[in-house]
PDB file of N, CA and C in Angstrom:
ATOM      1  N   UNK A   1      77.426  98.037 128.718  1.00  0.00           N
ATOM      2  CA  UNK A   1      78.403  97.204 129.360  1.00  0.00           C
ATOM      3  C   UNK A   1      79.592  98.046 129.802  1.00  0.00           C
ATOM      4  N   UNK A   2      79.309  98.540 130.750  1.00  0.00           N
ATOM      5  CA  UNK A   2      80.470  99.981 131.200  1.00  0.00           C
ATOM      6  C   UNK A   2      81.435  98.715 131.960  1.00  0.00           C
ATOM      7  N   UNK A   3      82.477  98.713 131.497  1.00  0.00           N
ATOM      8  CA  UNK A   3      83.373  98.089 132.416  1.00  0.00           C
ATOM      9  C   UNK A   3      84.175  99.061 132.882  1.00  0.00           C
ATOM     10  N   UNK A   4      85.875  98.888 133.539  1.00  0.00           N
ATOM     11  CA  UNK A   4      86.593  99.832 133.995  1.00  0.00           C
ATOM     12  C   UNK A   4      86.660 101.199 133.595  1.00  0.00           C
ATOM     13  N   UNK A   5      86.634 101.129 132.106  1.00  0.00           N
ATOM     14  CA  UNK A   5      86.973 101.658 131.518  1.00  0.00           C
ATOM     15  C   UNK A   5      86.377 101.442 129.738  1.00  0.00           C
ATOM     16  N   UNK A   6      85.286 102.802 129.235  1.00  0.00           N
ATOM     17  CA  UNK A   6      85.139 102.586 128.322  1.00  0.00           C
ATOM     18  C   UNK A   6      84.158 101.265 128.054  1.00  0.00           C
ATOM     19  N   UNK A   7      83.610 101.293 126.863  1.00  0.00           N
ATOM     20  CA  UNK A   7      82.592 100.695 126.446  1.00  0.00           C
ATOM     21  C   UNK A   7      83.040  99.136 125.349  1.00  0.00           C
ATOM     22  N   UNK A   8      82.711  97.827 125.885  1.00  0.00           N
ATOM     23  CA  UNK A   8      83.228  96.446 125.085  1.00  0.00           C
ATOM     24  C   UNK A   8      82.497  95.870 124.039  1.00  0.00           C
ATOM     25  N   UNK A   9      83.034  95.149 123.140  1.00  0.00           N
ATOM     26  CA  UNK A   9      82.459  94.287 122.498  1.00  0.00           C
ATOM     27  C   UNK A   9      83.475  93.516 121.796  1.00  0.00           C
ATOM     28  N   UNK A  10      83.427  92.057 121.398  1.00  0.00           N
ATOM     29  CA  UNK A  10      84.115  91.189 121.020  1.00  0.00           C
ATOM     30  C   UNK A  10      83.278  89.957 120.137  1.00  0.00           C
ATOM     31  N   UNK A  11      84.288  89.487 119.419  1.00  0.00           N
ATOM     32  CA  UNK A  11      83.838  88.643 118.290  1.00  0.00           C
ATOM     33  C   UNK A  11      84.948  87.187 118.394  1.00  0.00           C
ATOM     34  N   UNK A  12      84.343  86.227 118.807  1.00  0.00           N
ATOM     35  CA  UNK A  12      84.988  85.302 118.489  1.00  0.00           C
ATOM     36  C   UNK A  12      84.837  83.838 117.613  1.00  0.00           C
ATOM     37  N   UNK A  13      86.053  83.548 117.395  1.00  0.00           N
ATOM     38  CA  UNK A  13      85.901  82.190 116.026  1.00  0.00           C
ATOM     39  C   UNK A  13      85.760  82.520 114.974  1.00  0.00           C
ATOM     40  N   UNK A  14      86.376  83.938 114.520  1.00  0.00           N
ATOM     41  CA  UNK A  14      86.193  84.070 113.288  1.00  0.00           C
ATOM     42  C   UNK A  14      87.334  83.562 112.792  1.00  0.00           C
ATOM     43  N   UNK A  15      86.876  82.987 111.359  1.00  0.00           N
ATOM     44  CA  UNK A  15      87.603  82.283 110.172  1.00  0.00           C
ATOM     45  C   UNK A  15      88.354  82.799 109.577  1.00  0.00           C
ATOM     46  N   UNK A  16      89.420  84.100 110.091  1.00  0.00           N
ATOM     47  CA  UNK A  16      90.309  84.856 109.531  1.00  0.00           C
ATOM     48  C   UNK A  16      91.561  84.874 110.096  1.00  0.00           C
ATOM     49  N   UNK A  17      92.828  84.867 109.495  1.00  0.00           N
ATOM     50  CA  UNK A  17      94.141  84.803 110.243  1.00  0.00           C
ATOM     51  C   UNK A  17      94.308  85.917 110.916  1.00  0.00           C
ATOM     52  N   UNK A  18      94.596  85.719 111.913  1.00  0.00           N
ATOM     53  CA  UNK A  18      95.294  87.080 112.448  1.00  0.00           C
ATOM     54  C   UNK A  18      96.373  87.839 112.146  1.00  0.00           C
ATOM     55  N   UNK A  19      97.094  87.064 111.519  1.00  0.00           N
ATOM     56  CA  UNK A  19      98.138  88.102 110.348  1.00  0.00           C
ATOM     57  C   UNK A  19      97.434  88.909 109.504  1.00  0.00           C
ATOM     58  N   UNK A  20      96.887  88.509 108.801  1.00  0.00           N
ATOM     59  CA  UNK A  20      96.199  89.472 108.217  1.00  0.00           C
ATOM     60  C   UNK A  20      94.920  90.434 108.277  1.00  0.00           C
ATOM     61  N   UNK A  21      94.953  90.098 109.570  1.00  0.00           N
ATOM     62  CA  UNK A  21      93.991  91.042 110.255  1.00  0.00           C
ATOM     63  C   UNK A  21      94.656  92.199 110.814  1.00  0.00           C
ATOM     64  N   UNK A  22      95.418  92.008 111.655  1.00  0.00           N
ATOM     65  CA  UNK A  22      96.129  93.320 112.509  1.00  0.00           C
ATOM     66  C   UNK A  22      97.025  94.214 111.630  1.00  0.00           C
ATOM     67  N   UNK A  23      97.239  94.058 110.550  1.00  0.00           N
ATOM     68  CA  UNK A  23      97.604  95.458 109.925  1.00  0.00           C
ATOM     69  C   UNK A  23      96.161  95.888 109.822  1.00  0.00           C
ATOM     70  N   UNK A  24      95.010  95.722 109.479  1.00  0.00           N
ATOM     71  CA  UNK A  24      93.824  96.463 108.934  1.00  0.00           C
ATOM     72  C   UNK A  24      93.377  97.178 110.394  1.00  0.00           C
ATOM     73  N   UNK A  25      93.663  96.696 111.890  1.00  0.00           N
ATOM     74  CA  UNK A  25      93.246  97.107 112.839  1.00  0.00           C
ATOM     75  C   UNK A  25      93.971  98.348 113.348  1.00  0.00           C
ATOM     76  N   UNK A  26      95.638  98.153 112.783  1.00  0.00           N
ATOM     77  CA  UNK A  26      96.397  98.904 113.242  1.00  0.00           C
ATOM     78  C   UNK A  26      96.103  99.985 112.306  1.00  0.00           C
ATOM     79  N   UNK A  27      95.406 100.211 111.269  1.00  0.00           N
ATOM     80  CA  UNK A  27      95.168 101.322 110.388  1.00  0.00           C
ATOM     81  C   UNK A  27      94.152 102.572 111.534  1.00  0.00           C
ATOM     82  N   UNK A  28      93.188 101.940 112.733  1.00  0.00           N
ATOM     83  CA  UNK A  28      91.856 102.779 113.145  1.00  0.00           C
ATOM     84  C   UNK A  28      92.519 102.328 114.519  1.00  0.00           C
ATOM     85  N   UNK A  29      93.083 101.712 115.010  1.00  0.00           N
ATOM     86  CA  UNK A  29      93.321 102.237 116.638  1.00  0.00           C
ATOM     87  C   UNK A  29      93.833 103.214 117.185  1.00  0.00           C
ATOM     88  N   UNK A  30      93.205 104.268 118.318  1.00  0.00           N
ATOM     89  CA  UNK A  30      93.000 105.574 118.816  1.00  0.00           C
ATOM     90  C   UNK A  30      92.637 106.408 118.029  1.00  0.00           C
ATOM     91  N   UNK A  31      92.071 106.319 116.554  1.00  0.00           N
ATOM     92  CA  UNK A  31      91.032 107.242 116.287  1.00  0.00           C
ATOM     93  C   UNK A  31      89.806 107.440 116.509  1.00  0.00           C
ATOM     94  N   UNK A  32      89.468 108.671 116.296  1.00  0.00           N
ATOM     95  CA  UNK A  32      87.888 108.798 116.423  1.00  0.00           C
ATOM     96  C   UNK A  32      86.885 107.787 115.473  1.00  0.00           C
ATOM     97  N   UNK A  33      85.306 107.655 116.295  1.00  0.00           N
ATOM     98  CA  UNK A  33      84.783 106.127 115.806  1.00  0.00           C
ATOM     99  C   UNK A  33      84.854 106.724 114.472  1.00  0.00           C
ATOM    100  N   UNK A  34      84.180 107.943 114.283  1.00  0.00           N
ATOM    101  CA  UNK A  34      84.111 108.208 112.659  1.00  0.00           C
ATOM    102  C   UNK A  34      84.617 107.938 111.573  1.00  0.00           C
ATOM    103  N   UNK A  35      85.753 108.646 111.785  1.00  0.00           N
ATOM    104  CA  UNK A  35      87.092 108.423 111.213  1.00  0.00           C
ATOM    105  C   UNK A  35      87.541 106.426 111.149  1.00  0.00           C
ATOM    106  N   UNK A  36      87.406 106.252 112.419  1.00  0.00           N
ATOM    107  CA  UNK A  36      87.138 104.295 112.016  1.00  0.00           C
ATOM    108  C   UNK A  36      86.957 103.628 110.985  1.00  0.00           C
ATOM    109  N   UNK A  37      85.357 104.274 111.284  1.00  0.00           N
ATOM    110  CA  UNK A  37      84.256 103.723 110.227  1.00  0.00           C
ATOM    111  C   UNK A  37      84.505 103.681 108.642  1.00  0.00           C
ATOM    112  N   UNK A  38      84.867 104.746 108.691  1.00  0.00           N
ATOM    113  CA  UNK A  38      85.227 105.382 107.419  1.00  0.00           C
ATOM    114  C   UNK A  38      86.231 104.665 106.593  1.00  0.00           C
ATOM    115  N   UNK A  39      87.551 104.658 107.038  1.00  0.00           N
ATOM    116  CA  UNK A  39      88.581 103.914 106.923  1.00  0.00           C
ATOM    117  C   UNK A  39      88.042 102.843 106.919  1.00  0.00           C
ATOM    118  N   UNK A  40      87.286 101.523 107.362  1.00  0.00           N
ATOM    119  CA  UNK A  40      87.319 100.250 107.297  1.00  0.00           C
ATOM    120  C   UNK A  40      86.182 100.109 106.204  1.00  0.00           C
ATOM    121  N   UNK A  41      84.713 101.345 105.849  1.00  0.00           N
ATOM    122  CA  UNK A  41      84.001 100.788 104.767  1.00  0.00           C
ATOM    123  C   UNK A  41      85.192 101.123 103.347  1.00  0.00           C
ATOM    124  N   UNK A  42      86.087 101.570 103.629  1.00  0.00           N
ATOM    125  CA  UNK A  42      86.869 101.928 102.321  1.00  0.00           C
ATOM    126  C   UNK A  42      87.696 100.683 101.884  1.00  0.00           C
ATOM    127  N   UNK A  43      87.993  99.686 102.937  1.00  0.00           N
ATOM    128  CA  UNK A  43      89.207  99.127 102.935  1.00  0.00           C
ATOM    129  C   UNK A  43      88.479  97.692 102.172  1.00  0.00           C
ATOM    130  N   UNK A  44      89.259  96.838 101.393  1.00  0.00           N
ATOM    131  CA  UNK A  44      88.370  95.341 100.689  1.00  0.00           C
ATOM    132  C   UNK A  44      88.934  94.242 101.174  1.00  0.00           C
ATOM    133  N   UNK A  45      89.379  94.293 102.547  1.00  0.00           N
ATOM    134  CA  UNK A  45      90.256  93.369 102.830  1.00  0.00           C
ATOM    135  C   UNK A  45      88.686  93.162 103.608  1.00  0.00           C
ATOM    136  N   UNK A  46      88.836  91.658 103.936  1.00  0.00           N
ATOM    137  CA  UNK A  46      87.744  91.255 104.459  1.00  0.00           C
ATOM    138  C   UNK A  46      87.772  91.409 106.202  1.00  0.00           C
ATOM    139  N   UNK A  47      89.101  91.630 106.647  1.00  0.00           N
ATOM    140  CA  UNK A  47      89.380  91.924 107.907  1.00  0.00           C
ATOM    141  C   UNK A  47      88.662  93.358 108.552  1.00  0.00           C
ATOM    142  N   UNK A  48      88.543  94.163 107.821  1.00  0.00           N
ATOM    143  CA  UNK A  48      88.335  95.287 107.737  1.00  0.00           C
ATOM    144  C   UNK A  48      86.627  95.207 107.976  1.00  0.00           C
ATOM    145  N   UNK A  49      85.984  94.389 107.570  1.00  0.00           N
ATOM    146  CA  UNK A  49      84.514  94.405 107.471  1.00  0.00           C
ATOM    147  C   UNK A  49      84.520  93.713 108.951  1.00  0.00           C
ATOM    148  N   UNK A  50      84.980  93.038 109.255  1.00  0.00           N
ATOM    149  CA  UNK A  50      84.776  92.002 110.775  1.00  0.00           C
ATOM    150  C   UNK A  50      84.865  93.072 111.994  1.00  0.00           C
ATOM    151  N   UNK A  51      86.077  94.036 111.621  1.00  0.00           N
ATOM    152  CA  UNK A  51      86.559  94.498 112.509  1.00  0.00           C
ATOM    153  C   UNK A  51      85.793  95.906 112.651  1.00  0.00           C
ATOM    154  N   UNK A  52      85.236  96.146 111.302  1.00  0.00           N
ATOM    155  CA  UNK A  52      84.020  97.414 111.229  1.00  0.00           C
ATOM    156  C   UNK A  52      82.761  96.649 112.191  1.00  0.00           C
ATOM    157  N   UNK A  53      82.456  95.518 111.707  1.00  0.00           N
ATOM    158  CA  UNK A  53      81.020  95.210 112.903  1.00  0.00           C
ATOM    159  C   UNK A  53      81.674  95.247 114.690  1.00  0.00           C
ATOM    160  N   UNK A  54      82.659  94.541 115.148  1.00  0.00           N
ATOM    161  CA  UNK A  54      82.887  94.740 116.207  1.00  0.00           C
ATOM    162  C   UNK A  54      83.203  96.192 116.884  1.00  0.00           C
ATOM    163  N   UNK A  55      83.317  97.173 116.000  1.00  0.00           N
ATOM    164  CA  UNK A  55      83.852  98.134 116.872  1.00  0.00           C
ATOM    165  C   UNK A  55      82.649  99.389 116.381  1.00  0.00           C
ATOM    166  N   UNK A  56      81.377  98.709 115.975  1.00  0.00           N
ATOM    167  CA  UNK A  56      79.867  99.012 115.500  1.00  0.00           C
ATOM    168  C   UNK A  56      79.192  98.976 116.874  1.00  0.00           C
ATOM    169  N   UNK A  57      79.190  97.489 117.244  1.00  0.00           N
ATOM    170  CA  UNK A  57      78.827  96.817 118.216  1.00  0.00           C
ATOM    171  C   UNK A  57      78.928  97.559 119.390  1.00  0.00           C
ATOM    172  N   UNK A  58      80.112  97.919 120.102  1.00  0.00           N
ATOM    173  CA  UNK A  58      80.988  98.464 120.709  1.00  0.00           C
ATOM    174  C   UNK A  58      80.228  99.793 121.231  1.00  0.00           C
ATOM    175  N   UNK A  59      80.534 100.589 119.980  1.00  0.00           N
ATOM    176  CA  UNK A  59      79.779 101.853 119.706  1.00  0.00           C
ATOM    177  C   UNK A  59      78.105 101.655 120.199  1.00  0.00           C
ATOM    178  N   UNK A  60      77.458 101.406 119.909  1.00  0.00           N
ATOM    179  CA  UNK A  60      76.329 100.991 120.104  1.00  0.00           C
ATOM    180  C   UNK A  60      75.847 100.523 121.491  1.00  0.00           C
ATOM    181  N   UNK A  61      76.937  99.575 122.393  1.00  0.00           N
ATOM    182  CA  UNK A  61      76.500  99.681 123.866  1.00  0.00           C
ATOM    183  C   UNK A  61      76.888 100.513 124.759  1.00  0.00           C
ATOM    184  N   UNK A  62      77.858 102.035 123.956  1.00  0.00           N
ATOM    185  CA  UNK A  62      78.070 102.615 124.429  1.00  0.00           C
ATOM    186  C   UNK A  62      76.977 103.946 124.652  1.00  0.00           C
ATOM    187  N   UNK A  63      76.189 103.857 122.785  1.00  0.00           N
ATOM    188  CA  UNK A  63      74.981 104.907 123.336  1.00  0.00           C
ATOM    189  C   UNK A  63      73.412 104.326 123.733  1.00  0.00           C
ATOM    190  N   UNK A  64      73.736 102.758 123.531  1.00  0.00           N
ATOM    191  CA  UNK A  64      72.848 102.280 124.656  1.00  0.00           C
ATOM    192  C   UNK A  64      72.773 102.105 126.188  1.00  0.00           C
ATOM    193  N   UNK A  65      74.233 102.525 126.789  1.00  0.00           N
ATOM    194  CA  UNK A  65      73.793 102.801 128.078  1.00  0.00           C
ATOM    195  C   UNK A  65      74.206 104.060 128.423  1.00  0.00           C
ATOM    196  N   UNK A  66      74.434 105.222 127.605  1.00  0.00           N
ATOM    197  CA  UNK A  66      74.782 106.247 128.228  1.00  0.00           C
ATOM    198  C   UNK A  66      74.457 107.267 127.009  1.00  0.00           C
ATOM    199  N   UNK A  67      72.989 107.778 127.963  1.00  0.00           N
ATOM    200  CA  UNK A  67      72.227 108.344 126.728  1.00  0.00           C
ATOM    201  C   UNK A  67      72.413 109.986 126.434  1.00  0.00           C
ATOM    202  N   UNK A  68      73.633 110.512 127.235  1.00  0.00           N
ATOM    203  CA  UNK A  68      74.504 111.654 126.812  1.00  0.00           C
ATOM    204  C   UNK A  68      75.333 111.653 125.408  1.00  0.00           C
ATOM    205  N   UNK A  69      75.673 110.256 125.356  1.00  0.00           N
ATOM    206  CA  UNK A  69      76.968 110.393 124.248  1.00  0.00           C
ATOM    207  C   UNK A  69      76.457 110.294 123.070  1.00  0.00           C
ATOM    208  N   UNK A  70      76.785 111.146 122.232  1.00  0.00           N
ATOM    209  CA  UNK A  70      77.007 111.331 120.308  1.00  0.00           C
ATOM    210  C   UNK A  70      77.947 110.232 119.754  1.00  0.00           C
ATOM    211  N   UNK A  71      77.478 109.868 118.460  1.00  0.00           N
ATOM    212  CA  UNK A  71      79.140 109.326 117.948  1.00  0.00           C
ATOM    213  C   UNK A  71      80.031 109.748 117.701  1.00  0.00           C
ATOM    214  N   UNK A  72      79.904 111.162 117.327  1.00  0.00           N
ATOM    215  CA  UNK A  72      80.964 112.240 117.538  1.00  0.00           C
ATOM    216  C   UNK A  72      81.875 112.407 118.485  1.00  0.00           C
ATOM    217  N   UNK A  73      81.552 112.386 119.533  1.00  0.00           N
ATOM    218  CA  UNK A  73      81.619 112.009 121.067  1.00  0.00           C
ATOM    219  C   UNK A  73      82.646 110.466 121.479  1.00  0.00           C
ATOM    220  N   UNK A  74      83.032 109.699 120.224  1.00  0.00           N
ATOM    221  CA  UNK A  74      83.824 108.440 120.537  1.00  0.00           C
ATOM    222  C   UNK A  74      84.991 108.381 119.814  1.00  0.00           C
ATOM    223  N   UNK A  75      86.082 107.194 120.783  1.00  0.00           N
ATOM    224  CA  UNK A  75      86.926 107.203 120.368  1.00  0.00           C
ATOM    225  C   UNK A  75      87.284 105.714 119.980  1.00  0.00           C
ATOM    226  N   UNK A  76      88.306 105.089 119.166  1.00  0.00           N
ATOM    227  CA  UNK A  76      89.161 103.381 119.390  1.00  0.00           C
ATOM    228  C   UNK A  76      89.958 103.519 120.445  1.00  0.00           C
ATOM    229  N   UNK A  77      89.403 103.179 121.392  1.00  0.00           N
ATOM    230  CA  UNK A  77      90.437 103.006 122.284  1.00  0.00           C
ATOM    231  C   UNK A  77      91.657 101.996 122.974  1.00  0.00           C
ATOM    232  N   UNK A  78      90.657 100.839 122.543  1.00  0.00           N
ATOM    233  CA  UNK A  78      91.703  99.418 122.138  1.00  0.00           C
ATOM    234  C   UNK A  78      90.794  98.269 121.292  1.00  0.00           C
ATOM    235  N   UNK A  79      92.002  98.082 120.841  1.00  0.00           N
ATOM    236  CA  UNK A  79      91.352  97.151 119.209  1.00  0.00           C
ATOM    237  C   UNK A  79      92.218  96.200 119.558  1.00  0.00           C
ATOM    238  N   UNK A  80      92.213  94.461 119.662  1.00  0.00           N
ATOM    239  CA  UNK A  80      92.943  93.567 119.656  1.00  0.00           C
ATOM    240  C   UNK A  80      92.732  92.722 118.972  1.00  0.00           C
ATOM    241  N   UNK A  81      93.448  91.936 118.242  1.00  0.00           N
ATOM    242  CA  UNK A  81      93.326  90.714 117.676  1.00  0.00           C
ATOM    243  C   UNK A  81      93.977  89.667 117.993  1.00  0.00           C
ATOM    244  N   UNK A  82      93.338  88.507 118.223  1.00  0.00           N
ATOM    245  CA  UNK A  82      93.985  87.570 119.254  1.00  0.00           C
ATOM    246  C   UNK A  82      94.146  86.024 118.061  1.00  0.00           C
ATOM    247  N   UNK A  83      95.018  85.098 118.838  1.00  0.00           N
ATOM    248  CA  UNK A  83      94.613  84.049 117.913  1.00  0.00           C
ATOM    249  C   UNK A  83      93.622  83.246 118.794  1.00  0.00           C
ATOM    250  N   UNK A  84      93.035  82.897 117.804  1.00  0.00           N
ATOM    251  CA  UNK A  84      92.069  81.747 118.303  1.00  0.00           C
ATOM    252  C   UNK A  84      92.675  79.811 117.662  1.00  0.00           C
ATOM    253  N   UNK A  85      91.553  78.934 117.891  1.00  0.00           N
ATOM    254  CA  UNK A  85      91.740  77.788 117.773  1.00  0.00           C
ATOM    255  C   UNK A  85      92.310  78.298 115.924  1.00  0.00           C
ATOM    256  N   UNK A  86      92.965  76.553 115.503  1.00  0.00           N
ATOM    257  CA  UNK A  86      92.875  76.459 114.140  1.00  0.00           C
ATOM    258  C   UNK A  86      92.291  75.432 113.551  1.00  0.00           C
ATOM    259  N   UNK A  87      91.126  75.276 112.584  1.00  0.00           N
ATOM    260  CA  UNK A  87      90.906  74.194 112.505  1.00  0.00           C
ATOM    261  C   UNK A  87      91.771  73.558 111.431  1.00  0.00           C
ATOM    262  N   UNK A  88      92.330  72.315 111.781  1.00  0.00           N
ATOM    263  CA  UNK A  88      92.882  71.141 110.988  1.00  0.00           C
ATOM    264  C   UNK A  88      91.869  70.165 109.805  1.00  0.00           C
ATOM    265  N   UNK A  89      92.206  70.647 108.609  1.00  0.00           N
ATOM    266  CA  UNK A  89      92.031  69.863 107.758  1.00  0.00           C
ATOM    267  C   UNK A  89      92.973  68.643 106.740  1.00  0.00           C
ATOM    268  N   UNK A  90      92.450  67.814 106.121  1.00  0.00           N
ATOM    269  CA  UNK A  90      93.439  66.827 105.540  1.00  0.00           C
ATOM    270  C   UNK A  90      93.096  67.368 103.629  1.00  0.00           C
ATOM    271  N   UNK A  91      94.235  67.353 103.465  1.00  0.00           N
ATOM    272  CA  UNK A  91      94.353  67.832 102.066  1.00  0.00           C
ATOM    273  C   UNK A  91      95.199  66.780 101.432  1.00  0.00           C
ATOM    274  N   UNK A  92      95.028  66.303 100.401  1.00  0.00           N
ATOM    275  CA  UNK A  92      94.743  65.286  99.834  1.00  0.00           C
ATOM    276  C   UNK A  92      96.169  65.546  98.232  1.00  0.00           C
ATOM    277  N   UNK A  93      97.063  64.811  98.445  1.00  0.00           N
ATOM    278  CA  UNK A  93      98.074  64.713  97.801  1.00  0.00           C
ATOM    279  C   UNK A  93      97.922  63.565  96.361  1.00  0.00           C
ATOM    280  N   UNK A  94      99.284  63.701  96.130  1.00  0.00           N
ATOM    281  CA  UNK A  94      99.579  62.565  94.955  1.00  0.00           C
ATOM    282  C   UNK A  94     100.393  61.335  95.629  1.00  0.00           C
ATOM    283  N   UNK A  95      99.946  60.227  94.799  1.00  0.00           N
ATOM    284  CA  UNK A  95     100.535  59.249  95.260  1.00  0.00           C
ATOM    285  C   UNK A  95     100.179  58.887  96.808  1.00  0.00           C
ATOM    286  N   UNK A  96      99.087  58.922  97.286  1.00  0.00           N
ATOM    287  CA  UNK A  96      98.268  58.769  98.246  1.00  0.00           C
ATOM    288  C   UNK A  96      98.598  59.215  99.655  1.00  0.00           C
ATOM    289  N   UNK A  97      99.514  60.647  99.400  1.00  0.00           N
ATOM    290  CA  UNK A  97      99.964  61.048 100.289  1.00  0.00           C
ATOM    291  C   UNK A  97      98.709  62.045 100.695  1.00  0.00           C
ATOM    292  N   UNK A  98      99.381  63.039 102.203  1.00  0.00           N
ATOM    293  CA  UNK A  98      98.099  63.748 102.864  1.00  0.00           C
ATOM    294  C   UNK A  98      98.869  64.964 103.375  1.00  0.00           C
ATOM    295  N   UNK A  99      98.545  66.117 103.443  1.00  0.00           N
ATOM    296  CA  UNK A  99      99.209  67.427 104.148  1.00  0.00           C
ATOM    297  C   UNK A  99      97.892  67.853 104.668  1.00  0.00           C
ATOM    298  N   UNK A 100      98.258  68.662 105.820  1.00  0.00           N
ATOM    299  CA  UNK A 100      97.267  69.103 106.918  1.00  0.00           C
ATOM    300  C   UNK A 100      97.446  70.534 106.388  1.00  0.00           C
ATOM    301  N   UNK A 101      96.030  71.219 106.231  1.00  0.00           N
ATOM    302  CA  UNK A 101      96.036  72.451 106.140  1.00  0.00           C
ATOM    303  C   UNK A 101      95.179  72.996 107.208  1.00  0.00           C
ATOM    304  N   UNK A 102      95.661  74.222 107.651  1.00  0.00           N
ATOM    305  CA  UNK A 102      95.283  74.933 108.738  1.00  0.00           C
ATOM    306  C   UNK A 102      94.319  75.817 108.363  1.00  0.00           C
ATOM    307  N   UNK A 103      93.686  75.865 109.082  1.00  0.00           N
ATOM    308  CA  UNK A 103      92.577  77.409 109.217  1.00  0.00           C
ATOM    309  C   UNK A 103      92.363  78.279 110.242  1.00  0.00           C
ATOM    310  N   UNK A 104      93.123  79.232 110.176  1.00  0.00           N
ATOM    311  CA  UNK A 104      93.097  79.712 111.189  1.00  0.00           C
ATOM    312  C   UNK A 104      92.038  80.460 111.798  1.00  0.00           C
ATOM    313  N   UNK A 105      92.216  80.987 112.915  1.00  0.00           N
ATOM    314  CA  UNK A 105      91.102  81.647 113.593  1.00  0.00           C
ATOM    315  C   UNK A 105      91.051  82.733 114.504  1.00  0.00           C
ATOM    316  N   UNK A 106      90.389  84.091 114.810  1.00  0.00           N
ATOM    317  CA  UNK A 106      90.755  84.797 115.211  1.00  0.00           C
ATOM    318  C   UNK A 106      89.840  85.590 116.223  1.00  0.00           C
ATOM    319  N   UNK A 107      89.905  86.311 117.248  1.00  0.00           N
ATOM    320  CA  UNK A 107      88.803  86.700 118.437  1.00  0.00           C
ATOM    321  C   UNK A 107      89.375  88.294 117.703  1.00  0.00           C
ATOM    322  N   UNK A 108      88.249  89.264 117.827  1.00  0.00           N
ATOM    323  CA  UNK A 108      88.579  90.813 118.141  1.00  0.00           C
ATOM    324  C   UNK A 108      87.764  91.154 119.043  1.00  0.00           C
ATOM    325  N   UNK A 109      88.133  91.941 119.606  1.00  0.00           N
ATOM    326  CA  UNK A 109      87.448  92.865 120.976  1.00  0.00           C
ATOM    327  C   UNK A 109      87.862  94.464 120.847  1.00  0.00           C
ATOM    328  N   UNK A 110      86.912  94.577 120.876  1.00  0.00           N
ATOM    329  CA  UNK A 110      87.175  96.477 120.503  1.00  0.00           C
ATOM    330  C   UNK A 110      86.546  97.062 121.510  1.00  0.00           C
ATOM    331  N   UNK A 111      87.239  98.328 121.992  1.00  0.00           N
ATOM    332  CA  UNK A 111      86.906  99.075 123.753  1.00  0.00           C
ATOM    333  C   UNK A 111      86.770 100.576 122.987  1.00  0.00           C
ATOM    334  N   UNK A 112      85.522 100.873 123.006  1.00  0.00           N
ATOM    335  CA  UNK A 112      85.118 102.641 122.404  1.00  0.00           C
ATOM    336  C   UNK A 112      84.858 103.234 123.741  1.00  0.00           C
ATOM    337  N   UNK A 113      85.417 104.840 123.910  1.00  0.00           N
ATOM    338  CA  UNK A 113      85.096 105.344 125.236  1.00  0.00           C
ATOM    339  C   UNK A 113      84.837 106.553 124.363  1.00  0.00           C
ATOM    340  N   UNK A 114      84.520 107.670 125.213  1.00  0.00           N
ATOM    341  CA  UNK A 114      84.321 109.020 125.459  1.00  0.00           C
ATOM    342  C   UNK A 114      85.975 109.776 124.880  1.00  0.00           C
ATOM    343  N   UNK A 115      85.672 111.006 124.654  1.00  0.00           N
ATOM    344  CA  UNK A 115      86.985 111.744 124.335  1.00  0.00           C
ATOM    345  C   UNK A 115      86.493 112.428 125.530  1.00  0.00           C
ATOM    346  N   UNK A 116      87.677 112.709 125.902  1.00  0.00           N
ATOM    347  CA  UNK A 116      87.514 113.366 127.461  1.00  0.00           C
ATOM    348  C   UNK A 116      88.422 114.840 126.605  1.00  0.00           C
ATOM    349  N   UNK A 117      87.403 115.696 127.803  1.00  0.00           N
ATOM    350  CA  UNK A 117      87.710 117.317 127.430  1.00  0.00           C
ATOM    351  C   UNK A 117      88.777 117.769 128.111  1.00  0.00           C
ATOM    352  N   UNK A 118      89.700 118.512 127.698  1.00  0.00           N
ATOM    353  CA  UNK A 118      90.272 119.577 128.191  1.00  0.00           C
ATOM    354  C   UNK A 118      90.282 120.860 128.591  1.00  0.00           C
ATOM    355  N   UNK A 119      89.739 120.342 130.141  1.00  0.00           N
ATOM    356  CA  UNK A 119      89.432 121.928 130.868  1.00  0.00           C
ATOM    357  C   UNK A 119      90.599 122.696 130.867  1.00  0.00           C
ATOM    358  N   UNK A 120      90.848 124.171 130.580  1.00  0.00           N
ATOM    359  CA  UNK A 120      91.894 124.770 130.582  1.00  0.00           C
ATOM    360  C   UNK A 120      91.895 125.937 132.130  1.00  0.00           C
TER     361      UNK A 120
END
């Protein structure tokens, strides 16, 4: 999926806040995929595992259509976390009262490209 620029993949409706997602994203954006990877199987935040498959994914239609590139060969080049819908639930009080609890929800899209060389 070569778009403008760099290689896509995205995940949406996941059941995770986006607060607490984008510090774990901001830990691996513009590093190498390796280095990514690495960092997010280390990390136990569950954000970290979502955001390891999408930017897996990513990786993957990048050496499925371009059968030059290594993973060695990749970089994060943009990692976003967006909000998505929230779903509304009814939570159930005293004295037959009701509070709405939220669930939030979250899209990531991760863009892996090439490290481009420096001809000198």
């Amino acid at each position: 999926m070569k778009q403008k620029e760099g290689y896509r993949a995205t995940a949406k409706y996941l059941v995770a806040s986006p607060y607490k997602v984008r510090p774990v994203a901001d830990l691996v954006r513009n590093k190498p995929y390796m280095e990514a990877i690495a960092i997010l199987e280390n990390l136990p935040h569950k954000g970290a595992r979502l955001i390891r498959k999408v930017v897996m994914s990513a990786a993957a239609n990048a050496l499925a259509n371009n059968k030059k590139l290594g993973e060695d060969m990749l970089f994060v080049k943009e990692l976003r976390i967006e909000d998505g819908p929230r779903l509304r639930r009814i939570w159930f009080r005293a004295r037959g009262r009701a509070d709405m609890q939220l669930k939030r929800m979250c899209h990531i899209s991760a863009v892996v490209d090439e490290v481009k060389k420096v001809e000198a």
